[in-house]
N, C-alpha and C. Protein backbone atom coordinates (compact mmCIF):
# COMPACT_ATOMS: atom_id res chain seq x y z
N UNK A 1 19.40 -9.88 -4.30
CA UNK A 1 18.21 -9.05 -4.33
C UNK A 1 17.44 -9.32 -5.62
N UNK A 2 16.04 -9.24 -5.28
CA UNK A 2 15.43 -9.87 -6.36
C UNK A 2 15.24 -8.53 -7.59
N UNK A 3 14.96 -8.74 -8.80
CA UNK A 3 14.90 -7.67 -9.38
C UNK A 3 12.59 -7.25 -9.40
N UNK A 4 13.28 -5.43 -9.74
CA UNK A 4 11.91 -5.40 -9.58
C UNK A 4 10.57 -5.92 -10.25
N UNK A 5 9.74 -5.86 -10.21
CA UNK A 5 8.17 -6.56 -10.28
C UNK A 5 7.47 -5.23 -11.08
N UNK A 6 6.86 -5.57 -12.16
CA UNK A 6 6.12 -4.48 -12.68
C UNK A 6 4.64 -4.86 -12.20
N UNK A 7 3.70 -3.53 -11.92
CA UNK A 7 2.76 -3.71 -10.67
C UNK A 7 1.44 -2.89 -11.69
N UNK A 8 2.04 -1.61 -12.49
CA UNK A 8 0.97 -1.26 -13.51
C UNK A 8 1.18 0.15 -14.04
N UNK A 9 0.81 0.37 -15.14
CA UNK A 9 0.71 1.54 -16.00
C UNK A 9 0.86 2.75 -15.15
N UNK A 10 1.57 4.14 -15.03
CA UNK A 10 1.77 4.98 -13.76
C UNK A 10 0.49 6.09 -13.89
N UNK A 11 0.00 5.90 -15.31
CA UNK A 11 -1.15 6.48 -15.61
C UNK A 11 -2.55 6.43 -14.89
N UNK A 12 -2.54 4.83 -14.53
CA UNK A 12 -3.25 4.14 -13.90
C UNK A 12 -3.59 4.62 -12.52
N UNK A 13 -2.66 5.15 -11.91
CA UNK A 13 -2.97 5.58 -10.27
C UNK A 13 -3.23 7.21 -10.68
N UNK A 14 -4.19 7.90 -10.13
CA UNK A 14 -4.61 9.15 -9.84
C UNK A 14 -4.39 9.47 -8.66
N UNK A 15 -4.29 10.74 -8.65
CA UNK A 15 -4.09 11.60 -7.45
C UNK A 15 -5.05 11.47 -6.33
N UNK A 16 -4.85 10.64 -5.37
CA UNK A 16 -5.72 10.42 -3.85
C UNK A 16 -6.91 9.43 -4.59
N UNK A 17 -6.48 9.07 -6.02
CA UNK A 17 -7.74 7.91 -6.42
C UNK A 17 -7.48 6.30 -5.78
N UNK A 18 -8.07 5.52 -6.65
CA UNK A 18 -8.36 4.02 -6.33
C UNK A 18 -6.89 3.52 -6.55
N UNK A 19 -6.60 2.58 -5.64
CA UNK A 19 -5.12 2.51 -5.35
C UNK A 19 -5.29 0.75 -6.10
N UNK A 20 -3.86 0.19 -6.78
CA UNK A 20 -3.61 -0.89 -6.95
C UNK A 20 -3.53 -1.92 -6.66
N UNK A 21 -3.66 -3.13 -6.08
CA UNK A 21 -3.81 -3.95 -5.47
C UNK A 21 -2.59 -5.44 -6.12
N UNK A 22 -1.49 -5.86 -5.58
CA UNK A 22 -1.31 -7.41 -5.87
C UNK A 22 -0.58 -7.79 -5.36
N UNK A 23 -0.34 -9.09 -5.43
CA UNK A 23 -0.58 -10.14 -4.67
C UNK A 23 1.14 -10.45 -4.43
N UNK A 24 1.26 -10.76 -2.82
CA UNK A 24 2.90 -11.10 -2.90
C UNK A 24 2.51 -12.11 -1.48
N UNK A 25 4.02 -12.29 -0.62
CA UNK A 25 3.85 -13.31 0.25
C UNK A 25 4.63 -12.50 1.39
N UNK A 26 4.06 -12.09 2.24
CA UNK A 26 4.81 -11.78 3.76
C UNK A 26 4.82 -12.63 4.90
N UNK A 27 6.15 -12.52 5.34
CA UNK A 27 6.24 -13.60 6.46
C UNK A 27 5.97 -14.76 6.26
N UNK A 28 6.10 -15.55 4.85
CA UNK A 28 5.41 -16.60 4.58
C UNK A 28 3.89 -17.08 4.02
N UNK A 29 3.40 -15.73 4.27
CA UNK A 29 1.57 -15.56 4.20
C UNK A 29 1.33 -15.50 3.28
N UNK A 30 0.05 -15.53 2.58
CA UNK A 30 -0.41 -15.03 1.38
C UNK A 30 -1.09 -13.93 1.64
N UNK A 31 -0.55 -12.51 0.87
CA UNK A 31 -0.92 -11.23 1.08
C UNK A 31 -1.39 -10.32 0.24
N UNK A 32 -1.35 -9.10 0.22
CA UNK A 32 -1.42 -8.15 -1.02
C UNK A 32 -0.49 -6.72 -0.33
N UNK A 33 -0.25 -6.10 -1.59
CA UNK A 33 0.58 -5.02 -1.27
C UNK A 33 -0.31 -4.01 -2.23
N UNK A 34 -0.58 -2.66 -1.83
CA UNK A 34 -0.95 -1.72 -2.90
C UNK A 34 -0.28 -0.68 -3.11
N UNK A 35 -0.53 0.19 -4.22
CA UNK A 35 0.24 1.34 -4.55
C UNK A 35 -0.69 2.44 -4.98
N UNK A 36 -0.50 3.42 -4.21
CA UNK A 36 -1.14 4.49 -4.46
C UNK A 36 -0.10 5.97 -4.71
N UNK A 37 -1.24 6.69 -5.40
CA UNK A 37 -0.60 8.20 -5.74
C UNK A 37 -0.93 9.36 -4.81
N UNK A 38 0.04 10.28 -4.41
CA UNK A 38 -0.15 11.26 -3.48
C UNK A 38 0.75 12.50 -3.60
N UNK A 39 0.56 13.52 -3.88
CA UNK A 39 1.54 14.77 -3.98
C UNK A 39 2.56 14.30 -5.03
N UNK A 40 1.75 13.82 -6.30
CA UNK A 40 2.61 13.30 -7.26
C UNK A 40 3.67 12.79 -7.17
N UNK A 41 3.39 11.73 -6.15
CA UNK A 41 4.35 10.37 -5.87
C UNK A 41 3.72 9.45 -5.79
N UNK A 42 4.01 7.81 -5.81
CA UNK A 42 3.90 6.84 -6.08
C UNK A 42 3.89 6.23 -4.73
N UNK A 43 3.47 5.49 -3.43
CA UNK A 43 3.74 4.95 -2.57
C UNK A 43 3.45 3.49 -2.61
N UNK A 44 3.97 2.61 -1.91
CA UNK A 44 3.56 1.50 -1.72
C UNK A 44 3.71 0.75 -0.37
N UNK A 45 2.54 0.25 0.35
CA UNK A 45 2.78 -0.33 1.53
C UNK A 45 1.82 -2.22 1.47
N UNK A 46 2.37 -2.89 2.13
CA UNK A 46 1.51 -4.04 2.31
C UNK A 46 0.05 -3.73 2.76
N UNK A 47 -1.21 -4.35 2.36
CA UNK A 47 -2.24 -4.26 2.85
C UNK A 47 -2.43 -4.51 3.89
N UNK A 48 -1.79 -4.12 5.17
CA UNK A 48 -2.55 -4.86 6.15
C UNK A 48 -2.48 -4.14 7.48
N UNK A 49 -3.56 -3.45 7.97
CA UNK A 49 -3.39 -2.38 9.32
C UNK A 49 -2.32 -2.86 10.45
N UNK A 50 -1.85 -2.05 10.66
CA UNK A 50 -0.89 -2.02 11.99
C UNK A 50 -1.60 -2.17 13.72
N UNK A 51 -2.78 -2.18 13.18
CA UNK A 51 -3.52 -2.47 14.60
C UNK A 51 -3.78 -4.00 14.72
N UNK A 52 -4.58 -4.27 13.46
CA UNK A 52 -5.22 -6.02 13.27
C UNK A 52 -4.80 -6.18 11.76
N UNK A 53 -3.96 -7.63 11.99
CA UNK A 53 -3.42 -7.72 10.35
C UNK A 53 -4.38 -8.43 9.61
N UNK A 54 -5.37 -7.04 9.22
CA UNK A 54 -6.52 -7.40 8.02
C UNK A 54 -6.30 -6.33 6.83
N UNK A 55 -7.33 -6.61 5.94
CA UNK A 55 -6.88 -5.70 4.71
C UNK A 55 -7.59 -4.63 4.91
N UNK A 56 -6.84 -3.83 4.28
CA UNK A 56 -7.23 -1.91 4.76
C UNK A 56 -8.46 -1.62 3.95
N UNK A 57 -8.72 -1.67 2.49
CA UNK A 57 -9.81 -1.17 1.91
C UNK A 57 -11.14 -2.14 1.90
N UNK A 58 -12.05 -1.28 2.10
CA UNK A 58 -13.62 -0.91 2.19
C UNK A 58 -13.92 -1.60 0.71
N UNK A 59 -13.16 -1.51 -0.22
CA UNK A 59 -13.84 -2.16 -1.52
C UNK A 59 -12.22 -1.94 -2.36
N UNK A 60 -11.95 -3.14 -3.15
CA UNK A 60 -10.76 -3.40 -3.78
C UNK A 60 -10.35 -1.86 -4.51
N UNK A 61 -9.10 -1.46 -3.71
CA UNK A 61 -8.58 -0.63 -4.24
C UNK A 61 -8.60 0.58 -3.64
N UNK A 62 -9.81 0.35 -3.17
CA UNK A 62 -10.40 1.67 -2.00
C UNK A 62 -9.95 2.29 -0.85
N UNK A 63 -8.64 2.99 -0.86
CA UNK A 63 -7.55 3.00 0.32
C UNK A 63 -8.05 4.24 0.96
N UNK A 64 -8.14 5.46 0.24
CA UNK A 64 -8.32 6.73 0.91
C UNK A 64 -10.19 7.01 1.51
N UNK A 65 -9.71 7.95 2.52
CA UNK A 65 -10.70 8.32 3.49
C UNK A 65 -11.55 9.14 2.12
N UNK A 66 -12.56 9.95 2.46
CA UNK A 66 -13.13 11.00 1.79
C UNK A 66 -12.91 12.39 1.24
N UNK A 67 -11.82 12.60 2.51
CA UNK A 67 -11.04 13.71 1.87
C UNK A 67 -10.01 13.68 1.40
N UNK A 68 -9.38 12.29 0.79
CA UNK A 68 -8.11 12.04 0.09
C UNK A 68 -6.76 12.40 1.00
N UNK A 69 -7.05 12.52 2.09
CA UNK A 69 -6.06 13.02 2.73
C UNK A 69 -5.31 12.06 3.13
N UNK A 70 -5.77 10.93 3.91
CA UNK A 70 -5.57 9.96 4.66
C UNK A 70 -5.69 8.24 4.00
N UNK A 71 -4.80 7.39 3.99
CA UNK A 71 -5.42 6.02 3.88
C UNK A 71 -6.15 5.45 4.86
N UNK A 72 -7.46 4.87 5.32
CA UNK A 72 -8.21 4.40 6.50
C UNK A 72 -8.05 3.22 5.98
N UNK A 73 -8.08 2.55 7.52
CA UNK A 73 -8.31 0.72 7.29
C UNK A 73 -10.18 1.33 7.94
N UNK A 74 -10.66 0.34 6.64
CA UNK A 74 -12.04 -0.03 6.69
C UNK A 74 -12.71 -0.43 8.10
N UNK A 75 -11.90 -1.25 8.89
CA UNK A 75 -12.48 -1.79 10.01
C UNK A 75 -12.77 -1.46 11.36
N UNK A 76 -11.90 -0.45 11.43
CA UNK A 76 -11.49 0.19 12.12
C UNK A 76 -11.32 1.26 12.50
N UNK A 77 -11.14 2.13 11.11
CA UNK A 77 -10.95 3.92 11.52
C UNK A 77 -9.59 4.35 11.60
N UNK A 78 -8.34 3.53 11.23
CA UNK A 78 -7.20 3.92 11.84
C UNK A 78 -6.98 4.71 10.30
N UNK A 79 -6.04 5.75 10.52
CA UNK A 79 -6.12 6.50 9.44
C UNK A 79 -4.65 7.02 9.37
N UNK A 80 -3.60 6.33 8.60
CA UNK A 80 -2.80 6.50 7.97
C UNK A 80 -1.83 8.21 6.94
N UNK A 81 -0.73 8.52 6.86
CA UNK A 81 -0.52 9.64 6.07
C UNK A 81 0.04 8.51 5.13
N UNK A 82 -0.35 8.96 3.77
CA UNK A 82 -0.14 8.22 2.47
C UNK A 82 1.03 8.79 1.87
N UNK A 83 1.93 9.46 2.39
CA UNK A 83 3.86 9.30 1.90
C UNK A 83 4.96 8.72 3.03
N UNK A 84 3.95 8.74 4.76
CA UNK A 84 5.04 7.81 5.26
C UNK A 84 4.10 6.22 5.78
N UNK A 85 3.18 6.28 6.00
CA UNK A 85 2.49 5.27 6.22
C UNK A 85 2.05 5.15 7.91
N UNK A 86 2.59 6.51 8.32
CA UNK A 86 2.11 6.83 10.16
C UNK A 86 1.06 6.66 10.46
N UNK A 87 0.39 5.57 11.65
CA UNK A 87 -0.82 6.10 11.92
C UNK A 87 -0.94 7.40 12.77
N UNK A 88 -2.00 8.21 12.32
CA UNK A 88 -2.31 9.20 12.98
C UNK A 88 -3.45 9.47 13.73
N UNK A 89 -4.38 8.90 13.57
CA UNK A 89 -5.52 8.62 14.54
C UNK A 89 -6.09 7.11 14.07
N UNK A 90 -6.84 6.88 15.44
CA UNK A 90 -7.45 5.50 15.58
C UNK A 90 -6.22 4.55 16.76
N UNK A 91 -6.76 3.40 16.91
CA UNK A 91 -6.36 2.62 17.80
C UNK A 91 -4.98 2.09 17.66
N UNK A 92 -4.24 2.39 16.38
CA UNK A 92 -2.80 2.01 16.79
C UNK A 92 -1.51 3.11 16.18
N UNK A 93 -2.29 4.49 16.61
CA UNK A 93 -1.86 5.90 16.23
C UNK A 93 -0.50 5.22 16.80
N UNK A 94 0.66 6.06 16.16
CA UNK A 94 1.94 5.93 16.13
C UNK A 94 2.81 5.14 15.59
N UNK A 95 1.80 3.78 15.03
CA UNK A 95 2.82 3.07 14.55
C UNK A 95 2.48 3.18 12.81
N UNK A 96 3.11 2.01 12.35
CA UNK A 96 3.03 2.33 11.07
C UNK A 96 2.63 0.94 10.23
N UNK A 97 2.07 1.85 8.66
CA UNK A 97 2.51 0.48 7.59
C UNK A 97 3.60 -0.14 6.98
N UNK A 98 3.50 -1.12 7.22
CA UNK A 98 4.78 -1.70 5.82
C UNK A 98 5.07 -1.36 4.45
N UNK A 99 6.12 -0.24 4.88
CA UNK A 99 6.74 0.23 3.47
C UNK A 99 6.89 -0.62 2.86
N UNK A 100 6.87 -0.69 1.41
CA UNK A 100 6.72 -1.15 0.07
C UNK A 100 8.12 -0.40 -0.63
N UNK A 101 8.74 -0.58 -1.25
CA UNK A 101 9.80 0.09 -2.02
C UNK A 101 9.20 -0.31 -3.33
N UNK A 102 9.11 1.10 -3.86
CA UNK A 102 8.31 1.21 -5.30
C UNK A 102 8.81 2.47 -5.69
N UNK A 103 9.04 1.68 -7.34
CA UNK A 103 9.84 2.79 -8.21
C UNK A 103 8.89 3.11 -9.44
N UNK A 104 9.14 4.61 -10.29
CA UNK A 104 8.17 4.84 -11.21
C UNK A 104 9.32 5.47 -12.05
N UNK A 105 8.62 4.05 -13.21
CA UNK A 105 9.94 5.08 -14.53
C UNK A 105 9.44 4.16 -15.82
N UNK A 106 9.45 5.00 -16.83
CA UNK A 106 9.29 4.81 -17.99
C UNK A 106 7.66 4.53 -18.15
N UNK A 107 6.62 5.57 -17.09
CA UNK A 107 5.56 5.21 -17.38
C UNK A 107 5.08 4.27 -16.79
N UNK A 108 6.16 3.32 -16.28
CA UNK A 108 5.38 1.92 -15.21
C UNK A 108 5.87 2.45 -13.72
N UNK A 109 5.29 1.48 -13.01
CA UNK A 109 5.64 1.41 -11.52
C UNK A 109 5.51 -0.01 -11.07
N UNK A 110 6.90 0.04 -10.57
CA UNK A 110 7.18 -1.49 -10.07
C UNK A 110 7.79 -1.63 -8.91
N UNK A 111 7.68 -2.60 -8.09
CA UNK A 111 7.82 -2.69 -6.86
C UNK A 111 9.31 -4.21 -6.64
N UNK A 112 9.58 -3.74 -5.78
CA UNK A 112 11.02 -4.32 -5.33
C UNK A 112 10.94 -5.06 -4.02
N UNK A 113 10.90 -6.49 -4.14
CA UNK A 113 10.82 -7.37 -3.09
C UNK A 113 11.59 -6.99 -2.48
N UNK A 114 11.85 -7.21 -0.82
CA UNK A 114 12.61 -7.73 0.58
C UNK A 114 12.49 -8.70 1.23
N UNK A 115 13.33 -8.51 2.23
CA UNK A 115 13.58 -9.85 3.02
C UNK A 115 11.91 -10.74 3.95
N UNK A 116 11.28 -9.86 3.86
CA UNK A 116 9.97 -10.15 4.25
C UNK A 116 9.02 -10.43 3.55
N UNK A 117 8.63 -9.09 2.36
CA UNK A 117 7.69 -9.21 1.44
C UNK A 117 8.13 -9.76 0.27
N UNK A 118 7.60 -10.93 -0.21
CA UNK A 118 8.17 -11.15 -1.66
C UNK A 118 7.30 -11.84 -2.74
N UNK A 119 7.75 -12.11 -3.68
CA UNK A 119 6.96 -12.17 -4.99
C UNK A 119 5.74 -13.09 -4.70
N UNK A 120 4.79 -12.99 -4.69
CA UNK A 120 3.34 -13.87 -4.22
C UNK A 120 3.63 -15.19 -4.88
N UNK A 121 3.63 -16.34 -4.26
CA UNK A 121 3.75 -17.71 -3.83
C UNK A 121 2.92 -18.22 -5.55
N UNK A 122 3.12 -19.07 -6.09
CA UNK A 122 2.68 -20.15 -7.38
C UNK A 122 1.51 -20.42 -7.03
């Protein structure tokens, strides 16, 4: 198991604010994973909707709907809960995002490759 990846300052993410963005490799791909804050937790899922594998934010970083409630993919409307990654409305309600395993300590937050997602390609 690879050890974890420091991703950014824990200061850095606000509550239902502009979420983190970087760069790893899924399935072989070149991807991004982000991390956002919610009910004073830390989440992290791969960027990429569960309906069409494109990237979720409207403008880098830009994950949540208007009322902070929800993560929306931009393209679409599908609208996500930001501590399990469910869709809950839009076109591929029920399924989900790709959890991210992300830890917060000592002020940072860093994220922990798997067998799928892993450290973004040279």
């Amino acid at each position: 198991m690879s050890l974890p990846i420091p991703v950014c300052d824990a200061e850095t993410l606000t509550e239902g604010g502009k979420g983190i963005r970087f760069p790893v490799t899924a399935g072989g791909e070149d991807a991004t994973g982000f991390v956002v804050r919610y009910s004073g937790k830390v989440f992290g899922y791969l960027n990429r909707c569960a309906h069409v594998p494109i990237e979720l934010d409207w403008n880098k970083g830009e994950f949540f709907e208007s009322s902070g409630l929800y993560l929306i993919c931009a393209t679409h409307g599908a609208m996500y809960e930001p501590e399990t990654g469910l869709c809950k409305f839009g076109p591929c309600r029920g399924r989900r995002l790709r959890l991210l395993h992300v830890i917060e300590k000592d002020h940072q937050v860093f994220w922990q490759p798997d067998d799928y997602v892993t450290p973004a390609r040279a």
